[in-house]
N, C-alpha and C. Protein backbone atom coordinates (compact mmCIF):
# COMPACT_ATOMS: atom_id res chain seq x y z
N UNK A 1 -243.22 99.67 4.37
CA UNK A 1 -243.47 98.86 5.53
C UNK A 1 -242.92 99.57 6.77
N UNK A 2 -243.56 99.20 7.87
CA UNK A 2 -243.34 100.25 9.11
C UNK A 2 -242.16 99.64 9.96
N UNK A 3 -240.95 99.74 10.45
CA UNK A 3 -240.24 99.35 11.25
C UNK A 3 -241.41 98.84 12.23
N UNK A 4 -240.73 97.51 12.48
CA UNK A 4 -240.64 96.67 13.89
C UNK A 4 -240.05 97.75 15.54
N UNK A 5 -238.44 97.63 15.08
CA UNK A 5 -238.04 98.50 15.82
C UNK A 5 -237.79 100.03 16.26
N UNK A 6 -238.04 100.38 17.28
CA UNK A 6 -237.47 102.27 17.29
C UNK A 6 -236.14 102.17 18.23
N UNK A 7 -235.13 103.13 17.95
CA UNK A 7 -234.46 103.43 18.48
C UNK A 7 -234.63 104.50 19.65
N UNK A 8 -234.29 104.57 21.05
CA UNK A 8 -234.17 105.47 21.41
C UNK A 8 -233.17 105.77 22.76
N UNK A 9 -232.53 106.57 23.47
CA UNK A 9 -232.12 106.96 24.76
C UNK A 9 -232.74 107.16 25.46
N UNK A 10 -232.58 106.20 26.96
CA UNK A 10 -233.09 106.86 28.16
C UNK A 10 -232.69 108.14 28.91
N UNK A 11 -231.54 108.81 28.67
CA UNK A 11 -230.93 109.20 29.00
C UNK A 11 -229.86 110.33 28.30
N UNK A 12 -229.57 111.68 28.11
CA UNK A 12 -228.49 112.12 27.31
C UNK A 12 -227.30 111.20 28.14
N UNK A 13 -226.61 110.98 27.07
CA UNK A 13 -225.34 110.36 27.01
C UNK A 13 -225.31 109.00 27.55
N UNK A 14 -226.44 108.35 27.74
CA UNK A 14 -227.00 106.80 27.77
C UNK A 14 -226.76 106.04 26.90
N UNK A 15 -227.38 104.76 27.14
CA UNK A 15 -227.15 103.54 26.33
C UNK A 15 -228.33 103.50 25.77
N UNK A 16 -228.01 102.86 24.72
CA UNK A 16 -228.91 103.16 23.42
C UNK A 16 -229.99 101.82 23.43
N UNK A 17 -231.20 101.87 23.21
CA UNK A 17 -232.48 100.91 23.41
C UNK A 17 -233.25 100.36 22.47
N UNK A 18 -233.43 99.28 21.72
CA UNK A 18 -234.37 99.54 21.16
C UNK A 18 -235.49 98.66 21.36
N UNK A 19 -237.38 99.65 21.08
CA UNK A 19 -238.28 99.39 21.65
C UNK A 19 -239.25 98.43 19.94
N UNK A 20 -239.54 97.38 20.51
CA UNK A 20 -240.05 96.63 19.75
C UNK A 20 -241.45 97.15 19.60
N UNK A 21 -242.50 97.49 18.47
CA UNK A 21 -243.77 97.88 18.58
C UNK A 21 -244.77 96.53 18.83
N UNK A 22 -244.22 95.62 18.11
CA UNK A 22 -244.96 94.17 18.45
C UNK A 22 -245.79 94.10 19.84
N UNK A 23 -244.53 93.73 20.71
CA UNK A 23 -244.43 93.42 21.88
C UNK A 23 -244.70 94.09 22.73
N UNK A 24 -243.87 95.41 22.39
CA UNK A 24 -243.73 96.24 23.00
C UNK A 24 -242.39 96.31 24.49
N UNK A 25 -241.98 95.30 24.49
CA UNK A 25 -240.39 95.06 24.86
C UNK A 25 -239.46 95.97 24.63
N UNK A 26 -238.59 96.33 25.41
CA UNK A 26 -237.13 96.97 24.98
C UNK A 26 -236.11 96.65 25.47
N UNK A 27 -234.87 96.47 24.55
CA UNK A 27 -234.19 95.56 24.74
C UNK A 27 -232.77 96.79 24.70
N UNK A 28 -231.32 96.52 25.66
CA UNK A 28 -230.56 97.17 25.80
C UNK A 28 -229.71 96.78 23.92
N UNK A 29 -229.01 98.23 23.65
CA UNK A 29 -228.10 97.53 22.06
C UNK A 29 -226.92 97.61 22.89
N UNK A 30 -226.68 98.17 24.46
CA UNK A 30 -224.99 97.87 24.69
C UNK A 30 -223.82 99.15 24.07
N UNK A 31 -224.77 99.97 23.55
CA UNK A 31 -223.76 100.42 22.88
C UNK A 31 -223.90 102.17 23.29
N UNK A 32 -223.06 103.04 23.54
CA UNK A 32 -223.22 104.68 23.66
C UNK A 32 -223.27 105.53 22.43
N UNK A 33 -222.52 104.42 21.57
CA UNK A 33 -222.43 105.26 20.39
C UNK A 33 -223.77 105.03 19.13
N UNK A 34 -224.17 106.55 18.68
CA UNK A 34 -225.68 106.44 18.00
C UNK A 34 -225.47 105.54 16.79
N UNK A 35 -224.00 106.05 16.06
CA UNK A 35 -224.00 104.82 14.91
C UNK A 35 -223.83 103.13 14.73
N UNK A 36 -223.19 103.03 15.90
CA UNK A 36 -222.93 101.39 16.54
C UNK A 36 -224.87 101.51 16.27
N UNK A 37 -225.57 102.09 17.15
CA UNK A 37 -226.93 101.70 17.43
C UNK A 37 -227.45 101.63 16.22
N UNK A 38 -227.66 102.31 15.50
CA UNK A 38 -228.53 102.45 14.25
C UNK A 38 -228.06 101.09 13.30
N UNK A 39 -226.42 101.04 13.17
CA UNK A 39 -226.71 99.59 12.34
C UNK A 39 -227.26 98.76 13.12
N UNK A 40 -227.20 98.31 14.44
CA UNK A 40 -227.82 96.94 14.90
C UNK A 40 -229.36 97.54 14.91
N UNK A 41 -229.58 98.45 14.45
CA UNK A 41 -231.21 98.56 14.52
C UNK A 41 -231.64 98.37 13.40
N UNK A 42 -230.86 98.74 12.36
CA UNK A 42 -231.26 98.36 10.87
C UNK A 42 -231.07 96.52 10.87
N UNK A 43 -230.06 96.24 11.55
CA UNK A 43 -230.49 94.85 11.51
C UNK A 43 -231.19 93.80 11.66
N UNK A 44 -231.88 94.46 13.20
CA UNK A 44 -233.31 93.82 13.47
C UNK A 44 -233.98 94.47 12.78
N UNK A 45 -234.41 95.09 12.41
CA UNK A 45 -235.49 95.24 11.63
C UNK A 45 -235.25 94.69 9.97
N UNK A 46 -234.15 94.54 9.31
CA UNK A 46 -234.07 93.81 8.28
C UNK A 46 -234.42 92.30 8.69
N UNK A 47 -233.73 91.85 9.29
CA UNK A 47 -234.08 90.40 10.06
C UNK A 47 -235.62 90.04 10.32
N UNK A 48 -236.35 90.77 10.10
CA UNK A 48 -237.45 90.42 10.08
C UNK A 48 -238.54 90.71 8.83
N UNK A 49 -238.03 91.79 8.05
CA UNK A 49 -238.77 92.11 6.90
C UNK A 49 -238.02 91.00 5.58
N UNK A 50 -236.68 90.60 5.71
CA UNK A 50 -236.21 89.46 4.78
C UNK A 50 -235.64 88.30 5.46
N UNK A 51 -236.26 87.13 6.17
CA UNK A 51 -236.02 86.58 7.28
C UNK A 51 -234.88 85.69 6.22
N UNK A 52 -235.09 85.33 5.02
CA UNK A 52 -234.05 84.30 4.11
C UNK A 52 -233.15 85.13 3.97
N UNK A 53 -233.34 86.43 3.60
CA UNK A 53 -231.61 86.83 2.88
C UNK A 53 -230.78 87.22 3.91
N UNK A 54 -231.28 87.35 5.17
CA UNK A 54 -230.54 87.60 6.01
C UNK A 54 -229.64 86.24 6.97
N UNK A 55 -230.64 85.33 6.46
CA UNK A 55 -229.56 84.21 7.02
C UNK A 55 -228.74 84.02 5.66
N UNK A 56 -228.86 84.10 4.68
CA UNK A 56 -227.47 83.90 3.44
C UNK A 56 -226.48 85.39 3.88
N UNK A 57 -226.88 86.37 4.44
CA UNK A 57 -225.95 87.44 4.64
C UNK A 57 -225.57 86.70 5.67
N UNK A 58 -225.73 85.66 6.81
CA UNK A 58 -225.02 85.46 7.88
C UNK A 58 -224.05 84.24 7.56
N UNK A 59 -224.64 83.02 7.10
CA UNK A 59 -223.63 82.90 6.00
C UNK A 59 -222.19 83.38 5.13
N UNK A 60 -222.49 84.11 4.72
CA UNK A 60 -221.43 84.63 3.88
C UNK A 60 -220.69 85.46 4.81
N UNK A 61 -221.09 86.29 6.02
CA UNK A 61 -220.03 86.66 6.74
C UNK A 61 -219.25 85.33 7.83
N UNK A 62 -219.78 84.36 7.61
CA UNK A 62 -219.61 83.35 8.82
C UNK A 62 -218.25 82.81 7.70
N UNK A 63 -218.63 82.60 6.58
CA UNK A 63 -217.84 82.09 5.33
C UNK A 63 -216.60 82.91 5.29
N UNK A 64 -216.35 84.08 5.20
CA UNK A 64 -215.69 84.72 5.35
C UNK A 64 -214.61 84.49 6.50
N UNK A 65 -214.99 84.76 7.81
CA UNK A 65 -214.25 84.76 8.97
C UNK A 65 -213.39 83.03 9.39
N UNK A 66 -214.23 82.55 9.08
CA UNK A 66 -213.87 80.89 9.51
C UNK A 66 -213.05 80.02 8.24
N UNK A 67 -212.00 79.94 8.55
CA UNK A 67 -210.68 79.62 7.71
C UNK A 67 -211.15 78.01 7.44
N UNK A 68 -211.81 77.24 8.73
CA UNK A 68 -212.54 75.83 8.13
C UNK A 68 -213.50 75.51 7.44
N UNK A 69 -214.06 76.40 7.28
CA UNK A 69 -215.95 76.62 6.77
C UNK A 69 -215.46 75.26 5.88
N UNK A 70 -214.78 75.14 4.70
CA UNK A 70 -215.26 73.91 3.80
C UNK A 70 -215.09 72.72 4.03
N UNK A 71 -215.04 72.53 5.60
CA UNK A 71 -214.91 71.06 5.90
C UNK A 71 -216.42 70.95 6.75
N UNK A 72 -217.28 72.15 6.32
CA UNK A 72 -218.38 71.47 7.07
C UNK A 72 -219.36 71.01 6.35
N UNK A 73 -220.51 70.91 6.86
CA UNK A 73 -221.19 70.28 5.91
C UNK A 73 -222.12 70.97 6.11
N UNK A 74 -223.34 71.08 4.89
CA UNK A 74 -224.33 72.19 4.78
C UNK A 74 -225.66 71.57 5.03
């Protein structure tokens, strides 16, 4: 299956972009560094090729961090 998203720089030593083929939109990742970029690019684009397992991966990191999680309700 073909990525959604591409990564790319406007710029040497720029902030890192990535261009949606859909839409064709591009959206800033905020970030200078290429590996910061590449995971949040693997993420949108997972986020859309497994739209369920990625909300149980958000989940389980939300589960993780939040010391109340079992007083909520599901």
């Amino acid at each position: 299956m073909k990525n959604r998203f591409r990564l790319y720089r406007r710029k040497k030593g720029g902030t890192f972009y990535a261009h949606d083929s859909e839409t064709g939109k591009q959206e800033s990742l905020g970030t200078k560094d290429r590996a910061e970029a590449t995971t949040l690019l693997n993420a949108r684009n997972e986020s859309f090729r497994q739209p369920q397992l990625n909300l149980h991966i958000a989940k389980a990191y939300l589960a993780g961090t939040d010391c109340r999680r079992h007083s909520y309700s599901n």
